[in-house]
PDB file of N, CA and C in Angstrom:
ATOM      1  N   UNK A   1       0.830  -1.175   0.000  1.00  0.00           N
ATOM      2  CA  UNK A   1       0.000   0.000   0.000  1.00  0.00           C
ATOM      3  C   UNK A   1       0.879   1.245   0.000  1.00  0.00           C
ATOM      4  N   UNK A   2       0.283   2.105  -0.432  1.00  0.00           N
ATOM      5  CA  UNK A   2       1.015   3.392  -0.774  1.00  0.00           C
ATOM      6  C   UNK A   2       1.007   4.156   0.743  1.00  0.00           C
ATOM      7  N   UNK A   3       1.791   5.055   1.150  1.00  0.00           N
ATOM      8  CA  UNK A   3       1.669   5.660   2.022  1.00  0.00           C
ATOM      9  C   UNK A   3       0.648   6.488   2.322  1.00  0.00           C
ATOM     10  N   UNK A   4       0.185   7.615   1.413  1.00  0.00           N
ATOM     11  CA  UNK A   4      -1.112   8.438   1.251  1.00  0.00           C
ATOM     12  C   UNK A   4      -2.250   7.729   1.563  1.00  0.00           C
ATOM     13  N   UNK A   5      -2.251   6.327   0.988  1.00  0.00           N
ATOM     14  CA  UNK A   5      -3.339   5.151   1.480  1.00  0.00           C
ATOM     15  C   UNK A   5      -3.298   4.989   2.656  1.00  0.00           C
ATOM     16  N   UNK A   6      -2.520   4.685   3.182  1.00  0.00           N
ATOM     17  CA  UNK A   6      -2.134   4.046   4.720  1.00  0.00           C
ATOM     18  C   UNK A   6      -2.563   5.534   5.288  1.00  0.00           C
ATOM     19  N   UNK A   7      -2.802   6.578   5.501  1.00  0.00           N
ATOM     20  CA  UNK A   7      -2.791   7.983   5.927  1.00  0.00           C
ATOM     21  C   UNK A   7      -4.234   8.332   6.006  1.00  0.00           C
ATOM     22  N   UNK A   8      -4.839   7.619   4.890  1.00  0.00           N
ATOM     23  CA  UNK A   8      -5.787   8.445   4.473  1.00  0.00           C
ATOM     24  C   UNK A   8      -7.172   7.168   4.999  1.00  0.00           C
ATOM     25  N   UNK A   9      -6.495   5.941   5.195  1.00  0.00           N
ATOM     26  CA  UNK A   9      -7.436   5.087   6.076  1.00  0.00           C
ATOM     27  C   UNK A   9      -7.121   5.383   7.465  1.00  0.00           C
ATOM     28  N   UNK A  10      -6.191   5.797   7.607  1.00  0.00           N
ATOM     29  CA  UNK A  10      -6.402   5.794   9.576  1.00  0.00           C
ATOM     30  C   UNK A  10      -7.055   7.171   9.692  1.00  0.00           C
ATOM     31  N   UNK A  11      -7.069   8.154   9.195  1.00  0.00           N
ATOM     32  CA  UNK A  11      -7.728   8.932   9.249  1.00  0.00           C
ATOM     33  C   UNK A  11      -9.170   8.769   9.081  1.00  0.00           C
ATOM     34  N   UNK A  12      -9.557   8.044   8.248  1.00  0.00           N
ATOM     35  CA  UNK A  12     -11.055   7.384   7.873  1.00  0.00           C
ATOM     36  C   UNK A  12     -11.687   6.873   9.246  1.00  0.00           C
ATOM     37  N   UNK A  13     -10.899   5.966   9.582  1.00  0.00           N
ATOM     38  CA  UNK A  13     -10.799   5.036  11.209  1.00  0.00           C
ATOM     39  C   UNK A  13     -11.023   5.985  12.222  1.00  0.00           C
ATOM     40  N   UNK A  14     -10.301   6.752  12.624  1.00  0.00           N
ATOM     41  CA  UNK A  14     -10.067   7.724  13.519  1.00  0.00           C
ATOM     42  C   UNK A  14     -11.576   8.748  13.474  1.00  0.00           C
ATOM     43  N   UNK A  15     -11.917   9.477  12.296  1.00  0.00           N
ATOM     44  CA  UNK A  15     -13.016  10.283  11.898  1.00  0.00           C
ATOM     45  C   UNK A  15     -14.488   9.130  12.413  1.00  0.00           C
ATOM     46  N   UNK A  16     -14.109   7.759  11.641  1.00  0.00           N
ATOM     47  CA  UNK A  16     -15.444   7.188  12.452  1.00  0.00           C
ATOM     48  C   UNK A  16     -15.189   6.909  13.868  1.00  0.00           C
ATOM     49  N   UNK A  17     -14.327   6.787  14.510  1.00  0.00           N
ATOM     50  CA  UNK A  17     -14.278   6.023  15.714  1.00  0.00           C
ATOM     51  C   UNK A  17     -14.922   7.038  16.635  1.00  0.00           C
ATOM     52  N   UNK A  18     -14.384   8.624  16.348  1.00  0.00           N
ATOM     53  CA  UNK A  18     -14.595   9.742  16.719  1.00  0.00           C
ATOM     54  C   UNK A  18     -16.320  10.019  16.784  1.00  0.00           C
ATOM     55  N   UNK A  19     -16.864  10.163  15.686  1.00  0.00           N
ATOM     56  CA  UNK A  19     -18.167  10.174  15.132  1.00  0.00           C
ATOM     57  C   UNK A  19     -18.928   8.998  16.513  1.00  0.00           C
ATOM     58  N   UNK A  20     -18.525   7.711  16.273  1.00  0.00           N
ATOM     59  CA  UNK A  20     -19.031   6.618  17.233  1.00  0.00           C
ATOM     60  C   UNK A  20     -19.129   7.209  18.968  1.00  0.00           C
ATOM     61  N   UNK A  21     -18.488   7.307  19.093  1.00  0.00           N
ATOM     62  CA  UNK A  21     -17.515   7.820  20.774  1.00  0.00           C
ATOM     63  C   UNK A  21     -18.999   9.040  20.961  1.00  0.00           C
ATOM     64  N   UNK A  22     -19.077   9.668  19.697  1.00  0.00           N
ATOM     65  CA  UNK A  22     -19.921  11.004  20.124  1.00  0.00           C
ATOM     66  C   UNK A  22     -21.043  10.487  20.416  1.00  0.00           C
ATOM     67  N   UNK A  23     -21.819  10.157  19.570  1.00  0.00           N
ATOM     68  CA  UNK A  23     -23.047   9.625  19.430  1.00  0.00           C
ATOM     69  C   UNK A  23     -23.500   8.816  20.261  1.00  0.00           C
ATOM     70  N   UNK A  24     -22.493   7.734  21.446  1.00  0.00           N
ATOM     71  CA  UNK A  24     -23.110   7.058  21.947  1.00  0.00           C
ATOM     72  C   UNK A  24     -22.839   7.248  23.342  1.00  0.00           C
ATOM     73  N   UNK A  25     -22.186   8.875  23.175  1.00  0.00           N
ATOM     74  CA  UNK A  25     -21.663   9.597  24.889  1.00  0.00           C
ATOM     75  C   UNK A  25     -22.595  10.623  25.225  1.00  0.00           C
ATOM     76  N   UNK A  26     -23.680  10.905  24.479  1.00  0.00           N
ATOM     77  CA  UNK A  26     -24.274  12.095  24.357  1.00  0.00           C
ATOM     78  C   UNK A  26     -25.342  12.492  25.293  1.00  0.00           C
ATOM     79  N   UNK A  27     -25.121  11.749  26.616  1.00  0.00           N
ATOM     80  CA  UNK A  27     -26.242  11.998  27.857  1.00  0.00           C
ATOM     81  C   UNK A  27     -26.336  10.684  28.414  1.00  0.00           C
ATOM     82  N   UNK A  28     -26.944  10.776  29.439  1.00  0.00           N
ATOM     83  CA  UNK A  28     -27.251   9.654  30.373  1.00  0.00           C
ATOM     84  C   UNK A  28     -25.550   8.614  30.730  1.00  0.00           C
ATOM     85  N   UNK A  29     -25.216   9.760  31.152  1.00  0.00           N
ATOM     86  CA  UNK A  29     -24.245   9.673  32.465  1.00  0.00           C
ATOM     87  C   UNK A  29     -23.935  10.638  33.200  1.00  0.00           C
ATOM     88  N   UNK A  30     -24.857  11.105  33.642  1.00  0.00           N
ATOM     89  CA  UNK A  30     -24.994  11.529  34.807  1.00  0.00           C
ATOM     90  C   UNK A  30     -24.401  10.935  36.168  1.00  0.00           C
ATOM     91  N   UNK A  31     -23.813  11.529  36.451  1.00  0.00           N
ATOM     92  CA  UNK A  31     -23.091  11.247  37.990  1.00  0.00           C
ATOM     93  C   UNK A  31     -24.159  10.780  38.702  1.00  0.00           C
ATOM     94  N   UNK A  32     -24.213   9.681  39.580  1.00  0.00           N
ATOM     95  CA  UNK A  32     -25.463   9.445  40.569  1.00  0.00           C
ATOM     96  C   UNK A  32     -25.663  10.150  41.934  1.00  0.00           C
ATOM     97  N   UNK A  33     -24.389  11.050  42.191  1.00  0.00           N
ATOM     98  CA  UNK A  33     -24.587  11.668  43.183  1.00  0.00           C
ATOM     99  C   UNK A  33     -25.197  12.882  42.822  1.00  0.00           C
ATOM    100  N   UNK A  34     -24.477  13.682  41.733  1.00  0.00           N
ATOM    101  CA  UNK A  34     -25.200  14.664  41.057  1.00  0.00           C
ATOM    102  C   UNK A  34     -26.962  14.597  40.759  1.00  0.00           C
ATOM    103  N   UNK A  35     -27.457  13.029  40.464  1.00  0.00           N
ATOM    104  CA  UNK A  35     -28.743  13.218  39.810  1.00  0.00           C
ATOM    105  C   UNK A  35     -29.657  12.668  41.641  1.00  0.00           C
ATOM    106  N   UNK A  36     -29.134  12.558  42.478  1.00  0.00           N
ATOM    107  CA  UNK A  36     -29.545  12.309  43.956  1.00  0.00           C
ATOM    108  C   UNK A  36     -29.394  13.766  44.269  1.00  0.00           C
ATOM    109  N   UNK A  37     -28.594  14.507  44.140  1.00  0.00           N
ATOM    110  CA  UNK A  37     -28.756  16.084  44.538  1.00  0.00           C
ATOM    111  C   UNK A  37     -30.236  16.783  43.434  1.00  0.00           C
ATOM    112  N   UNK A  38     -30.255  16.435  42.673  1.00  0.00           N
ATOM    113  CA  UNK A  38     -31.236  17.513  41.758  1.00  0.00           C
ATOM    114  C   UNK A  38     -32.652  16.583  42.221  1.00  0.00           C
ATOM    115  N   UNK A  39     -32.713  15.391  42.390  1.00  0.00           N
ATOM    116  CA  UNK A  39     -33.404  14.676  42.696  1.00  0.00           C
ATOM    117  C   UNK A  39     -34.441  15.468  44.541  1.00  0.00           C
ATOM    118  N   UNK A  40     -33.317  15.633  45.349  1.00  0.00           N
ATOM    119  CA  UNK A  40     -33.898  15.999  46.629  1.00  0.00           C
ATOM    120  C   UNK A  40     -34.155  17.358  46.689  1.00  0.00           C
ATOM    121  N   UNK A  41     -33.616  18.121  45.309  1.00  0.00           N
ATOM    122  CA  UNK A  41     -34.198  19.731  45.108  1.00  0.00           C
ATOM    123  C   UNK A  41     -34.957  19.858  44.738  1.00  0.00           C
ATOM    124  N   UNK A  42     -36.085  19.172  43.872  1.00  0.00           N
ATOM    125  CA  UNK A  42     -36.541  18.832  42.740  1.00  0.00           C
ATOM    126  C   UNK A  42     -37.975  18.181  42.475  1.00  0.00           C
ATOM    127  N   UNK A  43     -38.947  17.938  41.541  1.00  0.00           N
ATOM    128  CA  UNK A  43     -39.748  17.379  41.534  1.00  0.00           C
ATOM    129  C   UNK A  43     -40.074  17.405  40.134  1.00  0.00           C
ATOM    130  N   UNK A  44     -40.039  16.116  39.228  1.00  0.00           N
ATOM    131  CA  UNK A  44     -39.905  16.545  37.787  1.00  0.00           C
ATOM    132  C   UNK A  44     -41.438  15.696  37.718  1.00  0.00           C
ATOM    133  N   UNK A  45     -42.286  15.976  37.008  1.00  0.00           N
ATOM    134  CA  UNK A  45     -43.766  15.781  36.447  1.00  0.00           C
ATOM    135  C   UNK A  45     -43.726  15.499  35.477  1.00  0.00           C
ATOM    136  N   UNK A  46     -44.621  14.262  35.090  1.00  0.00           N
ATOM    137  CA  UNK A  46     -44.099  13.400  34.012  1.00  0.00           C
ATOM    138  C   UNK A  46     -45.355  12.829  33.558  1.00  0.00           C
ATOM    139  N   UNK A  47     -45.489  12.393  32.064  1.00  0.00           N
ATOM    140  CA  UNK A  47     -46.885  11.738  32.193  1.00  0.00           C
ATOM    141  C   UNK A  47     -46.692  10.173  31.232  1.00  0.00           C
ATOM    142  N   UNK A  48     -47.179   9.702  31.222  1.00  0.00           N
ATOM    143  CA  UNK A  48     -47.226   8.353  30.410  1.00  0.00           C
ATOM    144  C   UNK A  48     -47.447   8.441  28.723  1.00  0.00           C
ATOM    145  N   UNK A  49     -46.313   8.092  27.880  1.00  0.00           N
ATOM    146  CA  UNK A  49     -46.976   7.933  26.529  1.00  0.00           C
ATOM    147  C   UNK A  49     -45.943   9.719  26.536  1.00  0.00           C
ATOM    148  N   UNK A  50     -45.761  10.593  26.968  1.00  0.00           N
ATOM    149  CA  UNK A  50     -44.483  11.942  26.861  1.00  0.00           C
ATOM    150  C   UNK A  50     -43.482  11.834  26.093  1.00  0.00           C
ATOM    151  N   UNK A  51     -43.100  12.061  24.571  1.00  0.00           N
ATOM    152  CA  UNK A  51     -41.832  11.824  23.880  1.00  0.00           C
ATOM    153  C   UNK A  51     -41.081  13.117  24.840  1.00  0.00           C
ATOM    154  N   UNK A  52     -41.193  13.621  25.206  1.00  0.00           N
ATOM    155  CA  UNK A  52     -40.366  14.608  26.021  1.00  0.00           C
ATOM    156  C   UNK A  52     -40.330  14.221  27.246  1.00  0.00           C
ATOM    157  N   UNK A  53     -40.648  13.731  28.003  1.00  0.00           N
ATOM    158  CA  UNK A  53     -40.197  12.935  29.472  1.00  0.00           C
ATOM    159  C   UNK A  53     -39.557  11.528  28.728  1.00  0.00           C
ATOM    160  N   UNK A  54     -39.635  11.239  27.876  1.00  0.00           N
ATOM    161  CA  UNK A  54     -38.931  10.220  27.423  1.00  0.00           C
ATOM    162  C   UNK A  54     -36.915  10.507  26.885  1.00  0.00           C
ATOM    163  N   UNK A  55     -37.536  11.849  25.993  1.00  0.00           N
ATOM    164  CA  UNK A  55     -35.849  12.584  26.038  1.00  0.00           C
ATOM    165  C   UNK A  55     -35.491  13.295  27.312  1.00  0.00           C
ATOM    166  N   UNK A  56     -36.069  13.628  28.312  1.00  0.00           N
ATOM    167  CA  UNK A  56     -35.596  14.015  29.454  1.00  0.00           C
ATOM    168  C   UNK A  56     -34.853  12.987  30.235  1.00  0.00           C
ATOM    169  N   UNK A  57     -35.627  11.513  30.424  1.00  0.00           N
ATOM    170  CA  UNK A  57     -34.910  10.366  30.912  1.00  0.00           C
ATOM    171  C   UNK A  57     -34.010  10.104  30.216  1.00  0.00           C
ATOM    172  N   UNK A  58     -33.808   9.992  29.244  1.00  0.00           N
ATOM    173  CA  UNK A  58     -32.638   9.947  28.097  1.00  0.00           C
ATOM    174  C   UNK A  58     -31.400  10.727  28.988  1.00  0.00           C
ATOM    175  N   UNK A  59     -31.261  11.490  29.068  1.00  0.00           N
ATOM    176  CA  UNK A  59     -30.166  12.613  29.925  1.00  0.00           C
ATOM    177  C   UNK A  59     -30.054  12.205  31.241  1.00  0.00           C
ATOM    178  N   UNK A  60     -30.436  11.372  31.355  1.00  0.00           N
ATOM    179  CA  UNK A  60     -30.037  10.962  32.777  1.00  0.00           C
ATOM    180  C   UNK A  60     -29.687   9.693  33.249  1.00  0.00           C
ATOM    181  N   UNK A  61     -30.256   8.714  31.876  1.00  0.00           N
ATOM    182  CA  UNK A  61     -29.388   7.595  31.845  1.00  0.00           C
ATOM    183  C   UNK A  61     -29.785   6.678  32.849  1.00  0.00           C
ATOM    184  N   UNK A  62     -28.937   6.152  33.826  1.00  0.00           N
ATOM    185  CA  UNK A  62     -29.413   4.917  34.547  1.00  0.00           C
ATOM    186  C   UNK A  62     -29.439   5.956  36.091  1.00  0.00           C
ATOM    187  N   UNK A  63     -29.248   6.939  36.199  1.00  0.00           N
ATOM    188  CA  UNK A  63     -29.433   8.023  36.983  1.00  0.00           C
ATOM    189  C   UNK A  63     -30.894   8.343  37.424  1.00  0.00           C
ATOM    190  N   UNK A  64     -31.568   8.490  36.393  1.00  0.00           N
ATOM    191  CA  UNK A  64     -32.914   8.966  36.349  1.00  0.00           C
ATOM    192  C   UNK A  64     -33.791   8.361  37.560  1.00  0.00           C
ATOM    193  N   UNK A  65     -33.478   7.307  37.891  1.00  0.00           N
ATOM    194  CA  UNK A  65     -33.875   5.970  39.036  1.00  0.00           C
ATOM    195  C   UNK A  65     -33.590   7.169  40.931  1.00  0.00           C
ATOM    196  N   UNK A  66     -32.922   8.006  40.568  1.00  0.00           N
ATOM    197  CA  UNK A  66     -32.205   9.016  41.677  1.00  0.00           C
ATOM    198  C   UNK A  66     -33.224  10.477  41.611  1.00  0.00           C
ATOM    199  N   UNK A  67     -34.025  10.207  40.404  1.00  0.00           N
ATOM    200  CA  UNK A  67     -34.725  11.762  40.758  1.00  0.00           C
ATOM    201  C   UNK A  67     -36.430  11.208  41.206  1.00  0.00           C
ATOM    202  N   UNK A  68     -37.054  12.289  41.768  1.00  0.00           N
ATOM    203  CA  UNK A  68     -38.368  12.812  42.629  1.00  0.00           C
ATOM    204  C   UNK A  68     -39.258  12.971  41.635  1.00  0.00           C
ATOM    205  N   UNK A  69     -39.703  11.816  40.537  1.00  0.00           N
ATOM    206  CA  UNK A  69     -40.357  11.761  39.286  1.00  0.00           C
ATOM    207  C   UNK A  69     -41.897  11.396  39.951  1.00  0.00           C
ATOM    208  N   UNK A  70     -43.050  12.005  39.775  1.00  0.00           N
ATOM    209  CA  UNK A  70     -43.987  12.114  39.791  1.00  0.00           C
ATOM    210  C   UNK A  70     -44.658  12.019  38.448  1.00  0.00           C
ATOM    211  N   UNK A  71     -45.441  10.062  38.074  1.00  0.00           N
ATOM    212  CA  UNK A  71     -45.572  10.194  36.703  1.00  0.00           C
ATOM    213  C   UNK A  71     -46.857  10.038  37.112  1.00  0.00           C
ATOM    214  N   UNK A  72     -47.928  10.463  35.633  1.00  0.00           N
ATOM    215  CA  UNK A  72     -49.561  10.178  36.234  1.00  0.00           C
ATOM    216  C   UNK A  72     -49.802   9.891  34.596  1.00  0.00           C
ATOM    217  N   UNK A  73     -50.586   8.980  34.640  1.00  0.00           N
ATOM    218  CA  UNK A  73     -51.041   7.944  33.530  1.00  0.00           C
ATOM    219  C   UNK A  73     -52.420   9.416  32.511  1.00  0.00           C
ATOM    220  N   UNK A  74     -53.125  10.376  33.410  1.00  0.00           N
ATOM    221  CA  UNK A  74     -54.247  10.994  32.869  1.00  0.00           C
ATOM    222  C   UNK A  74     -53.805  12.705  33.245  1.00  0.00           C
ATOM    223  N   UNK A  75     -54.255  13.433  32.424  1.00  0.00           N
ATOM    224  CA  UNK A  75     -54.361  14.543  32.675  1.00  0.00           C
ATOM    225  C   UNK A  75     -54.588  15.464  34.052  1.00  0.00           C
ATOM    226  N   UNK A  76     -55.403  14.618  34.537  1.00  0.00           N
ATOM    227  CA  UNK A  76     -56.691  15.304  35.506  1.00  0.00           C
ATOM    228  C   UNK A  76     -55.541  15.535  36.673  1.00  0.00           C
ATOM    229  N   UNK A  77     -55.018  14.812  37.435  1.00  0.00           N
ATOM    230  CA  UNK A  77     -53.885  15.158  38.551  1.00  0.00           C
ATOM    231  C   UNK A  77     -53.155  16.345  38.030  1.00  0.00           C
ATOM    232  N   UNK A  78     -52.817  16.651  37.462  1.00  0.00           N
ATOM    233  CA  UNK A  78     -51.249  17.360  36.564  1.00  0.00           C
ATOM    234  C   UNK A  78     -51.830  18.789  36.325  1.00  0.00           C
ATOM    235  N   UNK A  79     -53.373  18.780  36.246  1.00  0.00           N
ATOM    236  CA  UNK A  79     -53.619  19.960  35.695  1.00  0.00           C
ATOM    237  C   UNK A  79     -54.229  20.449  37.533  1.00  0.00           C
ATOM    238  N   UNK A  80     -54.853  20.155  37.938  1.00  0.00           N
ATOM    239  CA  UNK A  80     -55.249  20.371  39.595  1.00  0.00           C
ATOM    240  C   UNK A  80     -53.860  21.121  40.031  1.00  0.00           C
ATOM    241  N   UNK A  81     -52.686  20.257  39.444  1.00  0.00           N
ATOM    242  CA  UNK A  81     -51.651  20.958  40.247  1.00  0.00           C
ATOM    243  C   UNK A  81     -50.806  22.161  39.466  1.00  0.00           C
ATOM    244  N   UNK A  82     -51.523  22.487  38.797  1.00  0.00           N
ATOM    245  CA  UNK A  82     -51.584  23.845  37.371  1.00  0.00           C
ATOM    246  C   UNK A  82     -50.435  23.806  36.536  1.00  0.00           C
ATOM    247  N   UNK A  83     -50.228  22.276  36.254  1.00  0.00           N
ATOM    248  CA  UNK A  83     -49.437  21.871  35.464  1.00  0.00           C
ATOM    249  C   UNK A  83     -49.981  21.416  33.965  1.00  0.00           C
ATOM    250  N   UNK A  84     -49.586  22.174  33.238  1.00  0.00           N
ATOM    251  CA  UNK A  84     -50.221  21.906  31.290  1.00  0.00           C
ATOM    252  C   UNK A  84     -49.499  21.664  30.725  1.00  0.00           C
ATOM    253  N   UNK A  85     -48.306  20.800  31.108  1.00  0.00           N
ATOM    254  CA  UNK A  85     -47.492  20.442  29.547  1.00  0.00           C
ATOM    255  C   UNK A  85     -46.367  19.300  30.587  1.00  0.00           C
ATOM    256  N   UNK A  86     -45.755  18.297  29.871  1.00  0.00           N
ATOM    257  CA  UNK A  86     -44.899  17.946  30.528  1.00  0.00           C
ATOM    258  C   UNK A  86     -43.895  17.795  29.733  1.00  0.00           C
ATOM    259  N   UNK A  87     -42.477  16.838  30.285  1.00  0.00           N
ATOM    260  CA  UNK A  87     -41.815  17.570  31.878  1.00  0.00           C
ATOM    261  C   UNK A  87     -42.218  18.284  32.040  1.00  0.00           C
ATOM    262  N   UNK A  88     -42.566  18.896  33.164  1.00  0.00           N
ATOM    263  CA  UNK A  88     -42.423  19.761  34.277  1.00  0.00           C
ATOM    264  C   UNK A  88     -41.611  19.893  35.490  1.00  0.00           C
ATOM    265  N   UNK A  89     -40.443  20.359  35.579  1.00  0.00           N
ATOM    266  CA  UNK A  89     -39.793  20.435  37.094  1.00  0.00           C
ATOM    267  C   UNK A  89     -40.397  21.643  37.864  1.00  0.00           C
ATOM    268  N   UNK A  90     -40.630  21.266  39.116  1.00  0.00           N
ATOM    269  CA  UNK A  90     -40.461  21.885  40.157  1.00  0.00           C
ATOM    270  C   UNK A  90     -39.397  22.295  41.095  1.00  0.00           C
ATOM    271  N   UNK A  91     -38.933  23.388  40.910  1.00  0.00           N
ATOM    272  CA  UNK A  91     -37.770  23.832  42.164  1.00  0.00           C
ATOM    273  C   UNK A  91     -37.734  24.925  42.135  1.00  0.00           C
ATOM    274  N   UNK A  92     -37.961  25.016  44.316  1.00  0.00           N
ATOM    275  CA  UNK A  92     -37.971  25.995  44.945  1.00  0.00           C
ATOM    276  C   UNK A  92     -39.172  27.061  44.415  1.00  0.00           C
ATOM    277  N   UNK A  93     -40.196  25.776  44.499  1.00  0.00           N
ATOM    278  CA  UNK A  93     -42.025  26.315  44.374  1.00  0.00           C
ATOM    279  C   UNK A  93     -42.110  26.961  42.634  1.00  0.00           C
ATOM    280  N   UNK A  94     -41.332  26.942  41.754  1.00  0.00           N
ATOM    281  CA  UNK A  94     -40.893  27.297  40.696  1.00  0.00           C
ATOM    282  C   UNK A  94     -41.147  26.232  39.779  1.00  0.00           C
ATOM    283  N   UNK A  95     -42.292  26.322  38.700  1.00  0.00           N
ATOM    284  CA  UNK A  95     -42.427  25.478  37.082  1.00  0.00           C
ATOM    285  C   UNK A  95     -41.385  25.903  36.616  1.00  0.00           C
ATOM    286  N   UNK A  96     -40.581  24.671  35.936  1.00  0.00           N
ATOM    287  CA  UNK A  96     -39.754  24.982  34.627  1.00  0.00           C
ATOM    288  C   UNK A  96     -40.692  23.586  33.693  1.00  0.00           C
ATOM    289  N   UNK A  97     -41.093  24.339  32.481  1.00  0.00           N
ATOM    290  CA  UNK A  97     -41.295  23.397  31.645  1.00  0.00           C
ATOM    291  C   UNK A  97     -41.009  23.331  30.301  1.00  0.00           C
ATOM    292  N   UNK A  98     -40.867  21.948  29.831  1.00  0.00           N
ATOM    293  CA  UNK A  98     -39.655  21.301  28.474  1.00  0.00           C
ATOM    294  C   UNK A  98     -38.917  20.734  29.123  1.00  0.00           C
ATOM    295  N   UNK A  99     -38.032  19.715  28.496  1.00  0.00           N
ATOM    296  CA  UNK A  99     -36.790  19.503  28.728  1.00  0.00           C
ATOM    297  C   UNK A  99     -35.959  20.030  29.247  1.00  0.00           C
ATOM    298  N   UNK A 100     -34.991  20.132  30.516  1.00  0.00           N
ATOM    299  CA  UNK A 100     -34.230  20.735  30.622  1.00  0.00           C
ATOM    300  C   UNK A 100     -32.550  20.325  30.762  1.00  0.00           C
ATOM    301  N   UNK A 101     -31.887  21.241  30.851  1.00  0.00           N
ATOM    302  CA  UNK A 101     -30.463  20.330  29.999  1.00  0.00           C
ATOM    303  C   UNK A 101     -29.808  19.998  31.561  1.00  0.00           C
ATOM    304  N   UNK A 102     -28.990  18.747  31.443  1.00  0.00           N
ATOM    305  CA  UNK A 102     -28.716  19.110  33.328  1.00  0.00           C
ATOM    306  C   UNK A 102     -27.636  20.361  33.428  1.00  0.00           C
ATOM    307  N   UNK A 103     -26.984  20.965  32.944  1.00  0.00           N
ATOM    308  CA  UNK A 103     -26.214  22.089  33.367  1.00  0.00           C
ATOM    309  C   UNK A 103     -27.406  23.045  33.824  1.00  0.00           C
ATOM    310  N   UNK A 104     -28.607  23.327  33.371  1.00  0.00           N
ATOM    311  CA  UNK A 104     -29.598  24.139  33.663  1.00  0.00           C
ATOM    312  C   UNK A 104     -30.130  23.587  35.099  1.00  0.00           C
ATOM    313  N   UNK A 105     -30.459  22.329  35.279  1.00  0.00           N
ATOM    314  CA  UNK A 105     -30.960  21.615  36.621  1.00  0.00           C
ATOM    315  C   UNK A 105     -30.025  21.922  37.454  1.00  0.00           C
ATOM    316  N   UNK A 106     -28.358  21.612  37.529  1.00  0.00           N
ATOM    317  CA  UNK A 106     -27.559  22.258  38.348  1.00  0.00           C
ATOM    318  C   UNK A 106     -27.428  23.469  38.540  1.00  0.00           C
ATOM    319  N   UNK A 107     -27.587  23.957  37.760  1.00  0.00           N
ATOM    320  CA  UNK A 107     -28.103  25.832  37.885  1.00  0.00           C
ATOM    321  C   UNK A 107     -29.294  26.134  38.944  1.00  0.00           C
ATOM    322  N   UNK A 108     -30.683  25.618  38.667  1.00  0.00           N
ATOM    323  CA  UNK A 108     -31.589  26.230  39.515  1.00  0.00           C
ATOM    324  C   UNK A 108     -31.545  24.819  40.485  1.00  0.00           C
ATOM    325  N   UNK A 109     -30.801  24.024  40.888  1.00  0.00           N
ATOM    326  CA  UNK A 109     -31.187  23.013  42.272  1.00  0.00           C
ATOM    327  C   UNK A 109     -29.567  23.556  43.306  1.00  0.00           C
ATOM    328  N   UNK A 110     -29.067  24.338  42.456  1.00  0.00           N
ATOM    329  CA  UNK A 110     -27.868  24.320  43.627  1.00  0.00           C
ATOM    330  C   UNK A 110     -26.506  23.552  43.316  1.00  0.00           C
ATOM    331  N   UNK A 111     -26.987  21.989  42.372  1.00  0.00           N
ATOM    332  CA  UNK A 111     -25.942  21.140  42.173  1.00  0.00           C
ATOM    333  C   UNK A 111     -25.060  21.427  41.904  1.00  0.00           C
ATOM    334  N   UNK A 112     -24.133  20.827  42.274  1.00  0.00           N
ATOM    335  CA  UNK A 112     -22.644  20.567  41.665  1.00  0.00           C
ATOM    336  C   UNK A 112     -22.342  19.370  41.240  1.00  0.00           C
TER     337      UNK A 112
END
């Protein structure tokens, strides 16, 4: 093999391995002490059948098991508690709703 060849496949290698590494690092590792801190600040509202409480658990990985998740199968609970959309976190008597990124959850719970 030519040298430029040999150069121009490890580079190929390297560009996918890179690409791989990203894609399958991209949330849900969360520290478990970190997601036990946002967890006891916290109260995230959740409902059954949610593609967005579904990418929210996504970000938290095998963590998620550490947060104060309040899920309800029907509307009727969620809205009593003047909640209209989910996720919903609660912290410090405060709606945040959407997804939120955890650098933002460590932001309003205090975490580190």
């Amino acid at each position: 093999m030519k040298k430029n060849t040999i150069i121009t496949l490890v580079i190929v290698v390297a560009v996918i391995g890179l690409a791989w590494y990203i894609l399958n690092n991209r949330g849900g590792n969360v520290d478990s002490e970190l997601a036990k801190c946002i967890g006891a600040n916290s109260v995230l509202y959740s409902k059954t059948g949610c593609f967005a409480c579904v990418k929210q658990k996504e970000l938290f990985g095998d963590s998620y098991k550490f947060l104060n998740v309040k899920n309800f199968d029907t509307w009727e609970p969620l809205t009593e508690l003047g909640i209209t959309s989910t996720p919903t976190w609660v912290i410090n008597d405060e709606k945040y709703s959407g997804v939120q990124s955890i650098e933002t959850l460590k932001q309003l719970t205090g975490c580190e």
